[in-house]
C-alpha atoms as a PDB file:
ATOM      1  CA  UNK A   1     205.178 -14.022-158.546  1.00  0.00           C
ATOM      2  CA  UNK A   2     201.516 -14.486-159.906  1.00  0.00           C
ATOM      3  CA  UNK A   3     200.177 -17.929-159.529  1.00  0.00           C
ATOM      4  CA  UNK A   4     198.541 -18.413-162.655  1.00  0.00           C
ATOM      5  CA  UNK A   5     199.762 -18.996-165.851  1.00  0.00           C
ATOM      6  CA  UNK A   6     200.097 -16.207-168.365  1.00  0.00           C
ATOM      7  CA  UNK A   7     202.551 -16.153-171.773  1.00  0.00           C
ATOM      8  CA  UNK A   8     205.664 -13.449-172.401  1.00  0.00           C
ATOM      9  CA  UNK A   9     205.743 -11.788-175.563  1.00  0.00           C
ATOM     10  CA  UNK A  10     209.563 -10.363-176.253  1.00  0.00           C
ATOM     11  CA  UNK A  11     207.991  -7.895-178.955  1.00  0.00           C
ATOM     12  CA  UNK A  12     211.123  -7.001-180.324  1.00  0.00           C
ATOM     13  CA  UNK A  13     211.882 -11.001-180.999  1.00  0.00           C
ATOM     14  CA  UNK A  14     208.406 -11.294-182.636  1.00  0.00           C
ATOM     15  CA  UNK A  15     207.672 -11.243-186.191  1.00  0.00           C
ATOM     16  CA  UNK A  16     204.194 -10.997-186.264  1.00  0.00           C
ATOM     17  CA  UNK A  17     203.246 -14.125-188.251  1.00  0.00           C
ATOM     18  CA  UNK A  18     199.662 -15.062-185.902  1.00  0.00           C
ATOM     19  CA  UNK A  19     200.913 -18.160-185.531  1.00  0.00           C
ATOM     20  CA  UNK A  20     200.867 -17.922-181.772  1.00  0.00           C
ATOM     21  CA  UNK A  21     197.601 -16.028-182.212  1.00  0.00           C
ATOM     22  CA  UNK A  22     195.814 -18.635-184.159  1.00  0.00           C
ATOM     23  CA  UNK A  23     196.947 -21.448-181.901  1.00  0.00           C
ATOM     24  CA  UNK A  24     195.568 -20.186-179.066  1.00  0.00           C
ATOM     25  CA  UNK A  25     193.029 -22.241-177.879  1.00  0.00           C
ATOM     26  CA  UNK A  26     191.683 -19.824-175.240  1.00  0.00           C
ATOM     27  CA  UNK A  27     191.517 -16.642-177.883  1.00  0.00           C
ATOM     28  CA  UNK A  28     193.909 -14.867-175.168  1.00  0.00           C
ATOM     29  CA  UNK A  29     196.264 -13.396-177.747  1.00  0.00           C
ATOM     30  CA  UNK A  30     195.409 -11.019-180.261  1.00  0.00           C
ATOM     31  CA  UNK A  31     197.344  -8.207-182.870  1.00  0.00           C
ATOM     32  CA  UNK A  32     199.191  -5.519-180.567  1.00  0.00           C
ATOM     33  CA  UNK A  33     198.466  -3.133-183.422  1.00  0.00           C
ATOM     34  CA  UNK A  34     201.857  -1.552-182.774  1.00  0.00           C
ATOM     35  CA  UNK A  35     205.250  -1.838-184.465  1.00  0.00           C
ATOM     36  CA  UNK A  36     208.207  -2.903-182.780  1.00  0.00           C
ATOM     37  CA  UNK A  37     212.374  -2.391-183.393  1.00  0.00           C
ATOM     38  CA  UNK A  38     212.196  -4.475-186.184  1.00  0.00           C
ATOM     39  CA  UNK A  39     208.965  -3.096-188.262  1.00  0.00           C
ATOM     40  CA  UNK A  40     206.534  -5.767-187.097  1.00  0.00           C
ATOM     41  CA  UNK A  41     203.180  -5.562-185.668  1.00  0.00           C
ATOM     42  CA  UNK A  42     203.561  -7.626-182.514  1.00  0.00           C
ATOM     43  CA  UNK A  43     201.449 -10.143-180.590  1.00  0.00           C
ATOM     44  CA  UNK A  44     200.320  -9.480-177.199  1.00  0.00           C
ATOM     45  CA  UNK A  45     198.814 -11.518-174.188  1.00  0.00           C
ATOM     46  CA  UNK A  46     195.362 -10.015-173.032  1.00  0.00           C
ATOM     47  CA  UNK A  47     196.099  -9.951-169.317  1.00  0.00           C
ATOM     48  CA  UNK A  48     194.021 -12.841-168.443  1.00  0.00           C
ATOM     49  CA  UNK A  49     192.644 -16.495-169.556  1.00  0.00           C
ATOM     50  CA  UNK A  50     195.526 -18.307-170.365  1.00  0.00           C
ATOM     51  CA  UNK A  51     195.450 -22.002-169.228  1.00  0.00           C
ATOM     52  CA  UNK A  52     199.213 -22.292-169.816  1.00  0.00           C
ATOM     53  CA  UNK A  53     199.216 -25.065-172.328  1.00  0.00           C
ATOM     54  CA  UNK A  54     202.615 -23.946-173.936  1.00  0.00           C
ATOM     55  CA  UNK A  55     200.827 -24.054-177.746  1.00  0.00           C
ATOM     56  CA  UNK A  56     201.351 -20.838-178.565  1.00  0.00           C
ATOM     57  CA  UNK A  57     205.207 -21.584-177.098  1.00  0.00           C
ATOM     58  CA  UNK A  58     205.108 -24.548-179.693  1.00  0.00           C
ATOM     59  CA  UNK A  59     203.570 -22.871-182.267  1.00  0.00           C
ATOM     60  CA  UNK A  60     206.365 -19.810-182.630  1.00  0.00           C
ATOM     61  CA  UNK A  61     209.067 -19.900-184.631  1.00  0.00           C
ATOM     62  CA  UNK A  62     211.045 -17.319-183.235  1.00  0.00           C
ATOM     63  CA  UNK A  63     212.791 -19.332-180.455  1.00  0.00           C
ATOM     64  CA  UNK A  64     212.535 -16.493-177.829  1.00  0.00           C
ATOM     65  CA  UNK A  65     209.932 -14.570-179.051  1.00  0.00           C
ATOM     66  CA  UNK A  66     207.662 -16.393-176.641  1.00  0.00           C
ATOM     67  CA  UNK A  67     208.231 -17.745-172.690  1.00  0.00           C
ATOM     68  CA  UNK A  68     205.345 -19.070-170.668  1.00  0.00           C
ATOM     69  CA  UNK A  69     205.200 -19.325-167.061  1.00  0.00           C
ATOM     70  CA  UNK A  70     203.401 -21.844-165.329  1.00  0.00           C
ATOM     71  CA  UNK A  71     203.401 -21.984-161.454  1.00  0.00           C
ATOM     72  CA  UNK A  72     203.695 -26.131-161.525  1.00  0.00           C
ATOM     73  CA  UNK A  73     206.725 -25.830-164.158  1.00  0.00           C
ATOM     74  CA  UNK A  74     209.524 -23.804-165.023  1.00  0.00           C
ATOM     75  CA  UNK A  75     209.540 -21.256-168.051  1.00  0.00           C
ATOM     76  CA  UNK A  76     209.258 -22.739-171.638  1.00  0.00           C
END
């Protein structure tokens, strides 16, 4: 179990819209630059940085597109 925060992207739930991307207020997500199932380019979580504020969470409207864990709460 890591014991910092960090964001899960489902890539086959996202739609690609940036929204979680532009949100970020730590610049830890970015354009996977790869299609998934569905014929969307993805988002992905740079491997480090995030402060686990849930905006990106907030920010997505696919409702399980994004999770983040945070070693103080449970997932979002």
């Amino acid at each position: 179990m890591e014991d910092k925060p960090y964001p899960t992207i489902f890539e086959d739930e996202c739609k690609g819209c940036g929204r979680c991307i532009a949100a970020c207020p730590k610049s830890v997500l970015q354009s996977s630059g790869n299609l998934n199932k569905r014929g969307y380019v993805y988002a992905k979580y740079s491997g480090e940085g995030c402060s686990g504020c849930f905006i990106c969470f907030y920010n997505c409207p696919e409702p399980y597109a994004i999770e983040v864990y945070r070693p103080d709460k449970e997932a979002a």
